[in-house]
Structure formats: structure tokens, C-alpha cells
C-alpha atoms as a PDB file:
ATOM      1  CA  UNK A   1     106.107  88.487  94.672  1.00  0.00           C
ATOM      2  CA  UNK A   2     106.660  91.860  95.929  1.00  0.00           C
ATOM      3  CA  UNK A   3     108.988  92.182  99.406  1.00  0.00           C
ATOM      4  CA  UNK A   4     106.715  92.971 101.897  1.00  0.00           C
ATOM      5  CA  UNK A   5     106.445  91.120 105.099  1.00  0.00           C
ATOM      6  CA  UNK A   6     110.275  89.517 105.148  1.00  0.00           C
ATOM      7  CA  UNK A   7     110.438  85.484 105.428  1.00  0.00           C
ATOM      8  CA  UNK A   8     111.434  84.462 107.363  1.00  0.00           C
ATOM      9  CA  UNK A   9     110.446  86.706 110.176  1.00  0.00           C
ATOM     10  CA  UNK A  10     112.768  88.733 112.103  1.00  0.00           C
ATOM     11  CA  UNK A  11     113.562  87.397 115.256  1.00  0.00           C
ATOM     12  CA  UNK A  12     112.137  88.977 118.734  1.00  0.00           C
ATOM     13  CA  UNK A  13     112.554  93.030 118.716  1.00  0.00           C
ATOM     14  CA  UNK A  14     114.807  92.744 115.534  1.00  0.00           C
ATOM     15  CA  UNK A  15     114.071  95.400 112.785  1.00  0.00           C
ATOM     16  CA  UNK A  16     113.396  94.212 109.308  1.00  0.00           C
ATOM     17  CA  UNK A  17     113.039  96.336 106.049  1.00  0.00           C
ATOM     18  CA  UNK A  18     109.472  95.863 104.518  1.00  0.00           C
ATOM     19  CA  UNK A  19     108.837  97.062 100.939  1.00  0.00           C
ATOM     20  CA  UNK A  20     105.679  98.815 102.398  1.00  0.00           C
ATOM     21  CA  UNK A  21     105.257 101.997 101.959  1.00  0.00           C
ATOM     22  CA  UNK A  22     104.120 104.116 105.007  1.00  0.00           C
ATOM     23  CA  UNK A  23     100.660 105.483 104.581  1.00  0.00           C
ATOM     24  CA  UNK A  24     102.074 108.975 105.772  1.00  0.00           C
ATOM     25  CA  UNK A  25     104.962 109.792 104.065  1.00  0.00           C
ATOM     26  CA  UNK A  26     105.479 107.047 101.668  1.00  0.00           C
ATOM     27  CA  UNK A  27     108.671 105.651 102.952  1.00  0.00           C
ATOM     28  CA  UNK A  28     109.397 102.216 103.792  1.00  0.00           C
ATOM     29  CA  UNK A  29     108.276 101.159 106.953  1.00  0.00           C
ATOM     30  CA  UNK A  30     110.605  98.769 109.467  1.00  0.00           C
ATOM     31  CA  UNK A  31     108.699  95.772 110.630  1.00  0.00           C
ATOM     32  CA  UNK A  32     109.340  94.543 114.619  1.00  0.00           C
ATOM     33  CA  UNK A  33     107.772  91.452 116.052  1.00  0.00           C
ATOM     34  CA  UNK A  34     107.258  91.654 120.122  1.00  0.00           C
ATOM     35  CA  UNK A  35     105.802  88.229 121.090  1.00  0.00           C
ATOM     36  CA  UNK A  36     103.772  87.393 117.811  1.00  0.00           C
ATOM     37  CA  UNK A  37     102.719  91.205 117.559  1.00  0.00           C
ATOM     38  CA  UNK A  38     103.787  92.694 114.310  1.00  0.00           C
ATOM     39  CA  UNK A  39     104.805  96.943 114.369  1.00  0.00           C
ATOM     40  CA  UNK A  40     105.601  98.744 111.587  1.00  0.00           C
ATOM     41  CA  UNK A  41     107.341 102.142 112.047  1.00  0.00           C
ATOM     42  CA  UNK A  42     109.082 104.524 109.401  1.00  0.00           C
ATOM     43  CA  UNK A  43     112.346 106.393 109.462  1.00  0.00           C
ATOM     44  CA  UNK A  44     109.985 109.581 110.201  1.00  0.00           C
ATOM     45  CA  UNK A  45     108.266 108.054 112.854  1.00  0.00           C
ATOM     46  CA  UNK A  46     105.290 107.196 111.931  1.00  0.00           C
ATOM     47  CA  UNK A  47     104.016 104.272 113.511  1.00  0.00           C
ATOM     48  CA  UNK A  48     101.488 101.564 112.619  1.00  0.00           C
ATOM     49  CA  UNK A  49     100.177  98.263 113.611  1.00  0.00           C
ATOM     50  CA  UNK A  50      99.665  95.352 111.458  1.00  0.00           C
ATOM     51  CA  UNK A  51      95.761  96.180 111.276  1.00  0.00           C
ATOM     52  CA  UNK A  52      96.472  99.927 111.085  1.00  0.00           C
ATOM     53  CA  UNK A  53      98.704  98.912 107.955  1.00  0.00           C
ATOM     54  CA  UNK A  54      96.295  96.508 106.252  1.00  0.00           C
ATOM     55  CA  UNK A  55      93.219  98.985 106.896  1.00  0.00           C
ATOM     56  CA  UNK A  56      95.048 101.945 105.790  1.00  0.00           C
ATOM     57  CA  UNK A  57      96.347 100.449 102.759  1.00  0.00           C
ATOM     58  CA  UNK A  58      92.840  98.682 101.420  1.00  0.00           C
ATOM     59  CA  UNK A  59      91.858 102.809 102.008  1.00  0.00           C
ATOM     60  CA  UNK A  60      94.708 104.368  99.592  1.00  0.00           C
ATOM     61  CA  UNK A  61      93.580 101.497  97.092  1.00  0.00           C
ATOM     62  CA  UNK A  62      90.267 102.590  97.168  1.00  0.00           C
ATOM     63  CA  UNK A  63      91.539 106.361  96.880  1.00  0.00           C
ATOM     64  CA  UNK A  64      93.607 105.785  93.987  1.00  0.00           C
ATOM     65  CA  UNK A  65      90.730 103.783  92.337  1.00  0.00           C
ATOM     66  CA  UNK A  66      88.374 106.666  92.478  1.00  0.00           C
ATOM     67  CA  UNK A  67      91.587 109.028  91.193  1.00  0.00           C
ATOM     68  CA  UNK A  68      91.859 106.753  88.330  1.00  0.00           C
ATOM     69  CA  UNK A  69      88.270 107.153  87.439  1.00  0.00           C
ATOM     70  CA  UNK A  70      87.969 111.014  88.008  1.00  0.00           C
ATOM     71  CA  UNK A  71      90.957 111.408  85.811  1.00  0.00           C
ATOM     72  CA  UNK A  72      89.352 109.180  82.826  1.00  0.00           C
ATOM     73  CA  UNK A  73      86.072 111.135  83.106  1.00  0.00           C
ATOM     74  CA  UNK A  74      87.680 114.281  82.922  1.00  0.00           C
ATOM     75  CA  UNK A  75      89.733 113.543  80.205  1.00  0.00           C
ATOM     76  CA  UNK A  76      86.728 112.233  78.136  1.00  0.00           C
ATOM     77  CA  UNK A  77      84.586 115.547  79.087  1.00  0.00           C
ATOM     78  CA  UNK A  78      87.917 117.716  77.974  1.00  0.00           C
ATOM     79  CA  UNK A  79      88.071 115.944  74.867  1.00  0.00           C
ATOM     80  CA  UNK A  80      84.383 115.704  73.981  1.00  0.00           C
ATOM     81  CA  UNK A  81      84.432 119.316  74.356  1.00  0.00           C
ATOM     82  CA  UNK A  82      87.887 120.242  72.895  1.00  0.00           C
ATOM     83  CA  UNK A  83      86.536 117.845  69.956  1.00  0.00           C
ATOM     84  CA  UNK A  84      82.827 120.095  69.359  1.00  0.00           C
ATOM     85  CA  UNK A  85      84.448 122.915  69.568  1.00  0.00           C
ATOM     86  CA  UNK A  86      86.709 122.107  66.133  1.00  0.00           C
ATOM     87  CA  UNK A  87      89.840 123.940  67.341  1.00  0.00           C
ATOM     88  CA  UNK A  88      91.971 123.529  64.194  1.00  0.00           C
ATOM     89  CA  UNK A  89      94.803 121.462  65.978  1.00  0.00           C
ATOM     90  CA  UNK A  90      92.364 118.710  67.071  1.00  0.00           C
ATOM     91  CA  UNK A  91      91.595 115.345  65.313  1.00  0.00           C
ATOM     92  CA  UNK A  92      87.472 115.751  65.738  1.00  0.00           C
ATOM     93  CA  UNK A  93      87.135 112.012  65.293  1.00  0.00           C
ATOM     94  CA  UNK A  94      90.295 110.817  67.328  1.00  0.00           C
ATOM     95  CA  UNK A  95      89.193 112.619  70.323  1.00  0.00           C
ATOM     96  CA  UNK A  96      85.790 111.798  70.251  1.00  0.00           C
ATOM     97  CA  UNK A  97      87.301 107.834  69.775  1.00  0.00           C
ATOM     98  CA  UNK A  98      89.192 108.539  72.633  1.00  0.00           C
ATOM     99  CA  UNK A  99      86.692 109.990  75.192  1.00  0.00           C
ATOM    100  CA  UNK A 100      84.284 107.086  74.457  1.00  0.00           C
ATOM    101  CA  UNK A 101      86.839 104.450  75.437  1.00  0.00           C
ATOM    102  CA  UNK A 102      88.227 106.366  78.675  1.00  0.00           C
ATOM    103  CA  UNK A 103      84.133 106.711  79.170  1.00  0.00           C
ATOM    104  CA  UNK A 104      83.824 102.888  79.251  1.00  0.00           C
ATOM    105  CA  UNK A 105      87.428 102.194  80.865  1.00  0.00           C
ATOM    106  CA  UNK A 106      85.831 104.413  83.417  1.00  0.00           C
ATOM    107  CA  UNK A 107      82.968 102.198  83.703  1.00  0.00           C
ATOM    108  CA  UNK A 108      84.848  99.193  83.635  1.00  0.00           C
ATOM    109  CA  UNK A 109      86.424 100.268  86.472  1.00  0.00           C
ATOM    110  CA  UNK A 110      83.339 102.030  88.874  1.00  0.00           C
ATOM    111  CA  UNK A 111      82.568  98.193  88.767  1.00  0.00           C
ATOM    112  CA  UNK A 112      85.616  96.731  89.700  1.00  0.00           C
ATOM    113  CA  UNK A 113      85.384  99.191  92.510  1.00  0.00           C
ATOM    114  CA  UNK A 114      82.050  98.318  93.622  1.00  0.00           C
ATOM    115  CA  UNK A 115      83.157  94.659  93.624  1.00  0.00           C
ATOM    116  CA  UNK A 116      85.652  95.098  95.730  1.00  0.00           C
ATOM    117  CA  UNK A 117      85.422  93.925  99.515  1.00  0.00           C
ATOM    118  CA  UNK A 118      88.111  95.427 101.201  1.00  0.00           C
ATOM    119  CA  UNK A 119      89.324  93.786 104.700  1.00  0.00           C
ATOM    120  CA  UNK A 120      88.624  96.157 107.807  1.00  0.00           C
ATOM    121  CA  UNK A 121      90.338  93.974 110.763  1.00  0.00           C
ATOM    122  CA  UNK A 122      88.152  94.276 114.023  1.00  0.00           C
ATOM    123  CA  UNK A 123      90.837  96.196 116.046  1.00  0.00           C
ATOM    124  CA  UNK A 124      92.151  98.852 113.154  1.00  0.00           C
ATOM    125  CA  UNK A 125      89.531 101.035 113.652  1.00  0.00           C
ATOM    126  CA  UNK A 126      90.244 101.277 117.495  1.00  0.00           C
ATOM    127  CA  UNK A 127      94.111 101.612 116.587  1.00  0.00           C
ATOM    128  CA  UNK A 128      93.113 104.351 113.518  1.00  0.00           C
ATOM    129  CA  UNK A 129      90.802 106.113 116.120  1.00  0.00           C
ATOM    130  CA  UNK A 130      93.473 106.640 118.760  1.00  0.00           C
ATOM    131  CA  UNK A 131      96.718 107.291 116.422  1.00  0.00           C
ATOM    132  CA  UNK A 132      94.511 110.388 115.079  1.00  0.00           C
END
């Protein structure tokens, strides 16, 4: 399992590396516990709550989803083109192969995207909203 929340938990006000990445600046973050409250906080200074965390990272999956698919469908239209227009360095029938299956691994993955049902705890938004 990937080091992310450390067990067991710090004690009271004691830092504790995370292998979270901080939705800012991708560095770790530090995790502190002040009576059952979790914090986490970077070496930059950005600073996050444990709903702030969770919401922010279900939104950078989503992001990177929706990267993943833009990149496959612009692949597949660069090599459907590149393929019609017979440049002599290009294999017509390898990258028309090619920008069929990025097509459908683009597909494949619009509906793993709409399947997904990403957790937005109650109080993230009202952390989100004032951090900004």
C-alpha cells in the first residue's frame, strides 16, 4: 500500500511525513493531529485540511482523467490525418491501427470517468472556499 496517512498516528502536535503530494506544489505534505483533527501542511506552506486534501485530490484525478483522454484523441486525429495524407515516412495502415485503438481506449475511459463518484466531504467546500 502506498505511505500515506502514517500508522500509527503521530502523537498530539507531532509532525509526520505523508507520501501525499500537496495539491499546490507537489511536495509532500507533513501530517499534524490536534485533538482528532488531522492538518496537512507542506515545506512551502501550503496548508490543507483532511477534507481540503481528500476533495482536492478526487479533483486532480478527475483532471488527469480528462488529460489522458484529450491526449488519446489527439493522437488518433494526428495520426488519422498524418496517415491520409501518405507522407512517405508513415506506415498508412499502422497509424490508422493505432488511432482506432487510442479512439476506443479513449472511450473506454470517458466511461470509467463517468462512473466515477468522487467523495466531496460536507465541510471541504467551506475550507476550499475560504483558503482561495
Amino acid at each position: 500500500m502506498l505511505f500515506s496517512i502514517p500508522e500509527p498516528l503521530p502523537l498530539d502536535g507531532v509532525d509526520a511525513q505523508t507520501g501525499i503530494r500537496c495539491p499546490s506544489c507537489s511536495g509532500t505534505l507533513i501530517m499534524r493531529l490536534r485533538k482528532e483533527h488531522a492538518a496537512f501542511q507542506c515545506r512551502i506552506d501550503h496548508a490543507f485540511s483532511l477534507p481540503q486534501v481528500v476533495a482536492t485530490m478526487e479533483d486532480t484525478l478527475e483532471r488527469r482523467l480528462w488529460d489522458a483522454v484529450a491526449s488519446m484523441e489527439e493522437l488518433a486525429d494526428f495520426l488519422e490525418i498524418a496517415s491520409r495524407l501518405r507522407f512517405a515516412q508513415v506506415e498508412r495502415e499502422s497509424y490508422q491501427d493505432r488511432s482506432r485503438l487510442l479512439r476506443e481506449n479513449a472511450q473506454r475511459l470517458r466511461l470509467v470517468i463517468s462512473g466515477e463518484r468522487p467523495l466531496r466531504p460536507k465541510d471541504a467546500a467551506d475550507d476550499v472556499a475560504e483558503s482561495s
